[in-house]
N, C-alpha and C. Protein backbone atom coordinates (compact mmCIF):
# COMPACT_ATOMS: atom_id res chain seq x y z
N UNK A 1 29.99 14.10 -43.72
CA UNK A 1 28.60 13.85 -43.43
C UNK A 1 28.45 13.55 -41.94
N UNK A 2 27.44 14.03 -41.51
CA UNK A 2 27.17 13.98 -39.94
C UNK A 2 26.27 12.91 -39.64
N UNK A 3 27.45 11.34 -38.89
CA UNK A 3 26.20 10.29 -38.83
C UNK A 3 25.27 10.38 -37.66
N UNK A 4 25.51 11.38 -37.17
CA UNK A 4 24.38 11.57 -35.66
C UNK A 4 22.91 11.89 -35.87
N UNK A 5 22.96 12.40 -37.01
CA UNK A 5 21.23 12.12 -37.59
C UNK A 5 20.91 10.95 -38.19
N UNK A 6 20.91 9.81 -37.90
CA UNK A 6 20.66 8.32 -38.52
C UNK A 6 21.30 7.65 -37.24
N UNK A 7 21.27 7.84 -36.14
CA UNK A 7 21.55 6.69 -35.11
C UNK A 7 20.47 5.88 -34.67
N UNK A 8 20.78 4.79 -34.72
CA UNK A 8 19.72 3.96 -34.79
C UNK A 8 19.06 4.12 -33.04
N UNK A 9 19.31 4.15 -32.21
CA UNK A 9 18.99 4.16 -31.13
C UNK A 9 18.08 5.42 -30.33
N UNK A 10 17.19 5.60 -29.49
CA UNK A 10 16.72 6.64 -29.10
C UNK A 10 17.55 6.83 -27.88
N UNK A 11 17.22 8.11 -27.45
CA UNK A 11 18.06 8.62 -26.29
C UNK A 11 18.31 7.69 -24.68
N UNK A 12 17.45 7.29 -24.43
CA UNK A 12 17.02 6.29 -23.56
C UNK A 12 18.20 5.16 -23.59
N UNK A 13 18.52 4.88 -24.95
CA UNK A 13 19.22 3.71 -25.14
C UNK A 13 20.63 4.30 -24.77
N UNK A 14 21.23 5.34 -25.76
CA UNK A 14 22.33 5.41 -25.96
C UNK A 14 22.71 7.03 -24.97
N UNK A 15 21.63 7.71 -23.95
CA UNK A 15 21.84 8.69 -23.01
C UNK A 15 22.54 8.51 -21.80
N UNK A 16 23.33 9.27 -21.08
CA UNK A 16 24.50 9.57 -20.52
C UNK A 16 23.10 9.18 -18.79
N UNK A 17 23.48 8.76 -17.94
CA UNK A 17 22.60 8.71 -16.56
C UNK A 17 22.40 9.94 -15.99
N UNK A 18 21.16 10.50 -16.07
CA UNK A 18 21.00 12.17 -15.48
C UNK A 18 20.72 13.34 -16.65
N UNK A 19 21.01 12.92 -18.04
CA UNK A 19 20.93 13.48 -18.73
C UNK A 19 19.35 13.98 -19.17
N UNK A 20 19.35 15.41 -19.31
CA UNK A 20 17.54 16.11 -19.76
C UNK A 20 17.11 15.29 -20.40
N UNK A 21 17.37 14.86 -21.83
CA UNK A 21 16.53 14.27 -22.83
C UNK A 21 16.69 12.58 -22.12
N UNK A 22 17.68 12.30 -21.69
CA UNK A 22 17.03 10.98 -20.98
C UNK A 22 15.97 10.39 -19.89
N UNK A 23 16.10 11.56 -19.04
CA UNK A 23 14.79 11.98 -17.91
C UNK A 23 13.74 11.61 -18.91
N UNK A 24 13.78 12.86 -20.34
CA UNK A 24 12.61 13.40 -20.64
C UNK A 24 11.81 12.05 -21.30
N UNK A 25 12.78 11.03 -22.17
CA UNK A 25 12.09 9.93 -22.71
C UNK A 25 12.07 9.24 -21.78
N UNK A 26 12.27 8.68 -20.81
CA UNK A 26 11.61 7.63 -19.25
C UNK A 26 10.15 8.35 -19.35
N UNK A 27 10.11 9.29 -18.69
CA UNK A 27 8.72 10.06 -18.17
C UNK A 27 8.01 9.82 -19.70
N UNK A 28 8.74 9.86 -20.65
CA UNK A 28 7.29 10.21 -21.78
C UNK A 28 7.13 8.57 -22.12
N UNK A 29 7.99 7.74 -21.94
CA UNK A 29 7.85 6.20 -21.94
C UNK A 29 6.53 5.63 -20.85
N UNK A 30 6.92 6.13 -19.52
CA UNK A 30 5.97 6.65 -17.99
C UNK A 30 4.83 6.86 -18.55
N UNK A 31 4.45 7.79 -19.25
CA UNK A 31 3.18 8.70 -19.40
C UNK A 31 2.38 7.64 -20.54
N UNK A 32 2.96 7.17 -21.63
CA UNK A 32 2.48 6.66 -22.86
C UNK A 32 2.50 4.84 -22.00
N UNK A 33 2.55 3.92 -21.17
CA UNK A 33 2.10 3.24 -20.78
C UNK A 33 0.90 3.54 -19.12
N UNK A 34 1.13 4.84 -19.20
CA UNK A 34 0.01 4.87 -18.13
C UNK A 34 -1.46 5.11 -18.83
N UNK A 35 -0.93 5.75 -20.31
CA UNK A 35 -1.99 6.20 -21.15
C UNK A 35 -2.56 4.79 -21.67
N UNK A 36 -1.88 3.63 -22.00
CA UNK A 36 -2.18 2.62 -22.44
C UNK A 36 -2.87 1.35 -20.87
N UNK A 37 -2.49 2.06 -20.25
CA UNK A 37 -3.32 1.42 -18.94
C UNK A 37 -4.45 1.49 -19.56
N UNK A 38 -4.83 2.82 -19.17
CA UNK A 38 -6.03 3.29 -18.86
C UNK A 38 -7.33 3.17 -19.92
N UNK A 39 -6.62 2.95 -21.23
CA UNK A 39 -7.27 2.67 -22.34
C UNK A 39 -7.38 1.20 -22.48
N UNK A 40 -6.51 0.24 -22.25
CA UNK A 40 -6.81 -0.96 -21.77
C UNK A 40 -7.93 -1.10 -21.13
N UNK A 41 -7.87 -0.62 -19.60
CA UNK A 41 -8.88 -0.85 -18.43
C UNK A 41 -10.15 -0.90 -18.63
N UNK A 42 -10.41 0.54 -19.53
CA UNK A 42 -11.65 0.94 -20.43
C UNK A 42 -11.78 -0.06 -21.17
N UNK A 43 -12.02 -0.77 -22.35
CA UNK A 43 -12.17 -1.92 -22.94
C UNK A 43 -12.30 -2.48 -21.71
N UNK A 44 -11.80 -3.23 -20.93
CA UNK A 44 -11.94 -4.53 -20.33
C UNK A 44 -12.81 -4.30 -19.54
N UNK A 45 -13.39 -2.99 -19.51
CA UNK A 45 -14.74 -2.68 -18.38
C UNK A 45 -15.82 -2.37 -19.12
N UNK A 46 -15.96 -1.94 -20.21
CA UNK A 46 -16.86 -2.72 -21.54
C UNK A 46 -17.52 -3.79 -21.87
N UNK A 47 -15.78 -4.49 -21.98
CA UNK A 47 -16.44 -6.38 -22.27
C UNK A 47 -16.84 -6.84 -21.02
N UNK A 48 -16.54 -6.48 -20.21
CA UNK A 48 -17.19 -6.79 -18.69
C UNK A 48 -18.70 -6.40 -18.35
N UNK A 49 -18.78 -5.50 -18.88
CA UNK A 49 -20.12 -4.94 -18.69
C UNK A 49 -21.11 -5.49 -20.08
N UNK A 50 -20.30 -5.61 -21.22
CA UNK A 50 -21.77 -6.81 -22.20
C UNK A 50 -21.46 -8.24 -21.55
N UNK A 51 -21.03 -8.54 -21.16
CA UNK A 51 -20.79 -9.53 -20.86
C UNK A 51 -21.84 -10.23 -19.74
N UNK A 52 -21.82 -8.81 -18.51
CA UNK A 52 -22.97 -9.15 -17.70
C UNK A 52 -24.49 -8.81 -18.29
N UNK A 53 -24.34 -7.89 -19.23
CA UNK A 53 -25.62 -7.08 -19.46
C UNK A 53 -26.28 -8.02 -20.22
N UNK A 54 -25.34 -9.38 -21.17
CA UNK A 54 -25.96 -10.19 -21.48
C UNK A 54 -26.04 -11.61 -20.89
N UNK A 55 -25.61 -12.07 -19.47
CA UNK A 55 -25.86 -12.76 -19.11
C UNK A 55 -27.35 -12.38 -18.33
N UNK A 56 -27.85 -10.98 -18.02
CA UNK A 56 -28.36 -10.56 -17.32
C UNK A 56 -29.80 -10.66 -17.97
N UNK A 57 -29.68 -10.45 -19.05
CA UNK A 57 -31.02 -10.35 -20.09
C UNK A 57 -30.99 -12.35 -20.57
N UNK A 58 -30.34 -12.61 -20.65
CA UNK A 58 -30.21 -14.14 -20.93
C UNK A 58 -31.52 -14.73 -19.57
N UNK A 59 -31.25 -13.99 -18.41
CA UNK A 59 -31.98 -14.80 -17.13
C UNK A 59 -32.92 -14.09 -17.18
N UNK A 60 -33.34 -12.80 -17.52
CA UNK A 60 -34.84 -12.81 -17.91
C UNK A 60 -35.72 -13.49 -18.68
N UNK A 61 -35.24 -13.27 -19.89
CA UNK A 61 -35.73 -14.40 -21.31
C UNK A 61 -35.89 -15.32 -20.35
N UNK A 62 -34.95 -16.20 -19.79
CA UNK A 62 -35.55 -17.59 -19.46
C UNK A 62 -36.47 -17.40 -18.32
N UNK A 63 -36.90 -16.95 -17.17
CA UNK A 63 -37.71 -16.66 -16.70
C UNK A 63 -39.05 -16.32 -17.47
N UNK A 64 -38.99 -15.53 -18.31
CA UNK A 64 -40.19 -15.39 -18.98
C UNK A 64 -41.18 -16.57 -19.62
């Protein structure tokens, strides 16, 4: 039986320095937290924006 299909580790972990598929999971590790930036950022510029939009309407009401 061939235990190299059930290794617990991904390439990253257990890849040789320089190796293709080790490049290839860094960069796709790279890419999938730049993707999670950016989807972060979004939300937090959301709650940023009800946040003012209702402090903003809060100081009308009271003016009124």
């Amino acid at each position: 039986m061939n235990t190299m299909m059930f290794t617990p580790a991904c390439a990253t972990c257990i890849g040789q320095s320089g190796q293709v598929t080790v490049l290839a999971a860094n960069g796709a590790v790279f890419v999938m937290l730049g993707a999670l930036m950016v989807v972060f950022g979004v939300i937090f510029a959301i709650v940023v924006s009800f946040i003012r939009r209702a402090r903003r309407l809060e100081a009308e009401v009271a003016q009124s």
